[in-house]
N, C-alpha and C. Protein backbone atom coordinates (compact mmCIF):
# COMPACT_ATOMS: atom_id res chain seq x y z
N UNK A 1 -19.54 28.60 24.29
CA UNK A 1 -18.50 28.19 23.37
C UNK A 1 -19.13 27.69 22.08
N UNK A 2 -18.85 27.70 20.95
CA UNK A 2 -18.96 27.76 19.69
C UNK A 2 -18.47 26.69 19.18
N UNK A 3 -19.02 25.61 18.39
CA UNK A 3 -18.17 24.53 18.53
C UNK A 3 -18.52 24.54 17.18
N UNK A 4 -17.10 24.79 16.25
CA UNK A 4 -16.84 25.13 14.64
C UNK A 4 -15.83 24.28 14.05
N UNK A 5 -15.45 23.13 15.10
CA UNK A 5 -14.93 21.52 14.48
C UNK A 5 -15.50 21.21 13.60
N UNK A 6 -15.10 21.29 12.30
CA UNK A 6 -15.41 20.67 11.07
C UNK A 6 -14.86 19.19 10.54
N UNK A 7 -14.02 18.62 11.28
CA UNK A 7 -13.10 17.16 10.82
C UNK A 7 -12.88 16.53 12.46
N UNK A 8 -14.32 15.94 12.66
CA UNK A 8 -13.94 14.78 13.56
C UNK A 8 -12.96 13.94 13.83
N UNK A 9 -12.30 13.39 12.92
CA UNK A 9 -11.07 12.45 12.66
C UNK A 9 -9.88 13.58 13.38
N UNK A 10 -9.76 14.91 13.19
CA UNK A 10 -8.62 15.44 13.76
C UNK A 10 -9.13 16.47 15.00
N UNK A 11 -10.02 16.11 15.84
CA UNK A 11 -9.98 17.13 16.89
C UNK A 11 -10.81 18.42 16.74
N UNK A 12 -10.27 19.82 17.11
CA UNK A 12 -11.12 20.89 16.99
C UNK A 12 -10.04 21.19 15.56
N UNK A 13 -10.73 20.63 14.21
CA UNK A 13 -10.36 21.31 13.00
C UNK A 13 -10.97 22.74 12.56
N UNK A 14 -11.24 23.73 12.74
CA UNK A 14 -11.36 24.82 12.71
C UNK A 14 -11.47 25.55 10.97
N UNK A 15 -12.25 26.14 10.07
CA UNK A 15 -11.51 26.54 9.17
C UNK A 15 -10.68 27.31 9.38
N UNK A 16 -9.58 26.80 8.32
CA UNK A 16 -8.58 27.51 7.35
C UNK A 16 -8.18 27.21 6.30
N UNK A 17 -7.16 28.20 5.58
CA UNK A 17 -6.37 28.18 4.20
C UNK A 17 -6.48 26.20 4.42
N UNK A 18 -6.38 25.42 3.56
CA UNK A 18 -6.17 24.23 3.20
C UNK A 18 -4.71 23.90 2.70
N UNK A 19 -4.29 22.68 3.59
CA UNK A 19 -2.54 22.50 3.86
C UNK A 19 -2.50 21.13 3.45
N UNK A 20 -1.79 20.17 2.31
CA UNK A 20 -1.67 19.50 1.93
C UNK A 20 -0.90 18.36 3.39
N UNK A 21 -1.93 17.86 4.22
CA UNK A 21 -2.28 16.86 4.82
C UNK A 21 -3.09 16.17 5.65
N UNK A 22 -4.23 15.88 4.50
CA UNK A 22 -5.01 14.88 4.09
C UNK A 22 -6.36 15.35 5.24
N UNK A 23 -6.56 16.52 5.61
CA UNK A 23 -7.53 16.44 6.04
C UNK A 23 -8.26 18.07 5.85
N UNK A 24 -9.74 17.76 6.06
CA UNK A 24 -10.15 19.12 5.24
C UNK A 24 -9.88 20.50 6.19
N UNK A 25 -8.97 20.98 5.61
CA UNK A 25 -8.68 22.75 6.82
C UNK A 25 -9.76 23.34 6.65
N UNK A 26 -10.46 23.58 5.27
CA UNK A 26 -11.27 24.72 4.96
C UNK A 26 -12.62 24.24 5.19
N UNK A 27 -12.95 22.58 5.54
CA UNK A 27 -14.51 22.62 5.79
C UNK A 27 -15.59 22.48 4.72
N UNK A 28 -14.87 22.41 3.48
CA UNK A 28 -15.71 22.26 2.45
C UNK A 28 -16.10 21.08 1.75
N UNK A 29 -15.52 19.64 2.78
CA UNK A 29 -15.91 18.29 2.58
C UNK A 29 -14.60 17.42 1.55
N UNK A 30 -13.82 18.64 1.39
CA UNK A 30 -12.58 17.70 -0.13
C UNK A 30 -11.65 17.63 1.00
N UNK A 31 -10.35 17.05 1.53
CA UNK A 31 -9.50 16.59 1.97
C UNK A 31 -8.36 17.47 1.13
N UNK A 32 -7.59 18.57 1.11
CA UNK A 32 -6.33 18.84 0.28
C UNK A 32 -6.99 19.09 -1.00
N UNK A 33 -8.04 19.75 -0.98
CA UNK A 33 -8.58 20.46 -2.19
C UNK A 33 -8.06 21.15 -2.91
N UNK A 34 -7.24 20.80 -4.41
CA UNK A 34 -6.81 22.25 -5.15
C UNK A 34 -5.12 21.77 -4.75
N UNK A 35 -4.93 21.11 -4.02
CA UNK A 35 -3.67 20.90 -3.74
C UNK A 35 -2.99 19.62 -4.38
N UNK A 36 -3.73 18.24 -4.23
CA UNK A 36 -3.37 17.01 -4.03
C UNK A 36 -2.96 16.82 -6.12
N UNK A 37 -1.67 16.47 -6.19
CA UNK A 37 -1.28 16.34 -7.14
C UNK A 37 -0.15 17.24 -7.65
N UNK A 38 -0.05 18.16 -6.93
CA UNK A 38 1.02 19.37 -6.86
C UNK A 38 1.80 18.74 -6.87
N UNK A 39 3.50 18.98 -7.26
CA UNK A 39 4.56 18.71 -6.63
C UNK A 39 4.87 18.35 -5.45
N UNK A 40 4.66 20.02 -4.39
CA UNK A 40 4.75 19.97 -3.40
C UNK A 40 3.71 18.70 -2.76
N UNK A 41 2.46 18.57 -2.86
CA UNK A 41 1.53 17.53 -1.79
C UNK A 41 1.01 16.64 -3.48
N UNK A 42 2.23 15.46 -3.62
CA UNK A 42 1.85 14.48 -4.65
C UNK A 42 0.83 13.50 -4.27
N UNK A 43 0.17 13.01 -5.16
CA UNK A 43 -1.26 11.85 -4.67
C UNK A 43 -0.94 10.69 -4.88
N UNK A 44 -1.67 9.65 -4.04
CA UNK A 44 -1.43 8.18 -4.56
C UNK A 44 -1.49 8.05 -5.64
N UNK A 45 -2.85 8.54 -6.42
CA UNK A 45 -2.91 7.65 -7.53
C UNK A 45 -3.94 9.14 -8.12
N UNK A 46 -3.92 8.92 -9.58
CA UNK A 46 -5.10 10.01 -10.27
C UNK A 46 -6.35 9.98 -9.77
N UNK A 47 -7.07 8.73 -9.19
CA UNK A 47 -8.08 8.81 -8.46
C UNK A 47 -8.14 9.28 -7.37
N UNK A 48 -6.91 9.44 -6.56
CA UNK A 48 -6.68 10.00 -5.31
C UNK A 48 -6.86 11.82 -5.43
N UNK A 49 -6.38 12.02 -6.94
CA UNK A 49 -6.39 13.80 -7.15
C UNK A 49 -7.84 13.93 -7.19
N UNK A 50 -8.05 13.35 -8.49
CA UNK A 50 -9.98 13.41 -8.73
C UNK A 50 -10.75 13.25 -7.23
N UNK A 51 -10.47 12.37 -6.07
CA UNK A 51 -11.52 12.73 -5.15
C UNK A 51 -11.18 14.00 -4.07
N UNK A 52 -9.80 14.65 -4.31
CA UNK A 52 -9.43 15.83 -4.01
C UNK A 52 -10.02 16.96 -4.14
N UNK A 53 -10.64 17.27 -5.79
CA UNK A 53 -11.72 18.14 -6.31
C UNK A 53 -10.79 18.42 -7.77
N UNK A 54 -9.65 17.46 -7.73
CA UNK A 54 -8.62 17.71 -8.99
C UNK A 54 -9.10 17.55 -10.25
N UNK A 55 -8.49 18.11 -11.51
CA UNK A 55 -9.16 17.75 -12.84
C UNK A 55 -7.86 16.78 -13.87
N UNK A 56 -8.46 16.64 -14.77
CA UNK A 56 -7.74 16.05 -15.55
C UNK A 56 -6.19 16.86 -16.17
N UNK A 57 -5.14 16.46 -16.16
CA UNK A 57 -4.23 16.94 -16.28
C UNK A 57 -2.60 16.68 -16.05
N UNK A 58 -1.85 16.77 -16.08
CA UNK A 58 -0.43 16.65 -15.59
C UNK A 58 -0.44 16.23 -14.46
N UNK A 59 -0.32 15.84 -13.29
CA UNK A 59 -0.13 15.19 -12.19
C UNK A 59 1.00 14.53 -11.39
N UNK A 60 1.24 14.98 -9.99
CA UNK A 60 2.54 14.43 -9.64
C UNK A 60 1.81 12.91 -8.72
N UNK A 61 2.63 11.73 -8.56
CA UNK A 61 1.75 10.87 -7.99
C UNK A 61 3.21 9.89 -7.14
N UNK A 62 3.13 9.83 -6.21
CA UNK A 62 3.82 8.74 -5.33
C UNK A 62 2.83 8.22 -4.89
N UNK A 63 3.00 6.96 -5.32
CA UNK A 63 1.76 5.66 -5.45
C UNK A 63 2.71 4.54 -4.17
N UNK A 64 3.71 4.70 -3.99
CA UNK A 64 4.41 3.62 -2.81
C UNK A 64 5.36 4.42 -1.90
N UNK A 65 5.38 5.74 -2.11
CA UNK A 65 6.57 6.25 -1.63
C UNK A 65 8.06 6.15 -1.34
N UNK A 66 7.80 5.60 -2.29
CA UNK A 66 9.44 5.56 -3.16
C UNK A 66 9.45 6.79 -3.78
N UNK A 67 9.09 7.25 -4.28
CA UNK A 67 9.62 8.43 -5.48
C UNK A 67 8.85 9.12 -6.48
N UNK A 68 8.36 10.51 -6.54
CA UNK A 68 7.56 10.92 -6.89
C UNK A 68 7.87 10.71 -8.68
N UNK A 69 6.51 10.46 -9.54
CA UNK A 69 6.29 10.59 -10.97
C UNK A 69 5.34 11.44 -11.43
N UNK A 70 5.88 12.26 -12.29
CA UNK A 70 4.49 12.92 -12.90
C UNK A 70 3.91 12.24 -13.97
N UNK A 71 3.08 12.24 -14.24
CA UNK A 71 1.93 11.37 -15.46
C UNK A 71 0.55 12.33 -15.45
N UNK A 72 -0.19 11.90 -16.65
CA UNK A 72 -1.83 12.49 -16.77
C UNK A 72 -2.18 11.69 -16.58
N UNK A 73 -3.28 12.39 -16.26
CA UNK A 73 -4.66 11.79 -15.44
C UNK A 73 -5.63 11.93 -16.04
């Protein structure tokens, strides 16, 4: 058996496509890489996108989960 668990924290994480929750699908060490700040998968905070692999830019952010805001980052 082949043991290709990449994310201790969740079990046999396996790569794949990367799914906005919070843990790395694809194995490449970012958590919601390319994703975190989207609409769809909003971030705590701009620092939360930036350690995502995010850049500077437009940004969606629910910081308490109350209610999503967009702002730059």
């Amino acid at each position: 058996m082949i043991d290709d668990d990449c994310n201790d924290r969740a079990g046999a994480v396996a790569p794949h496509s990367e799914t906005c929750d919070r843990l790395d699908n694809d194995c490449n060490g970012l958590d919601d890489d390319g994703l975190r700040g989207l609409l769809s998968c909003p971030a705590l905070s701009c620092s939360d996108v930036m350690a995502s692999g995010g850049s500077d830019g437009f940004h969606y952010l629910n910081p308490d989960g109350n209610g999503i805001v967009g702002t730059e980052c």
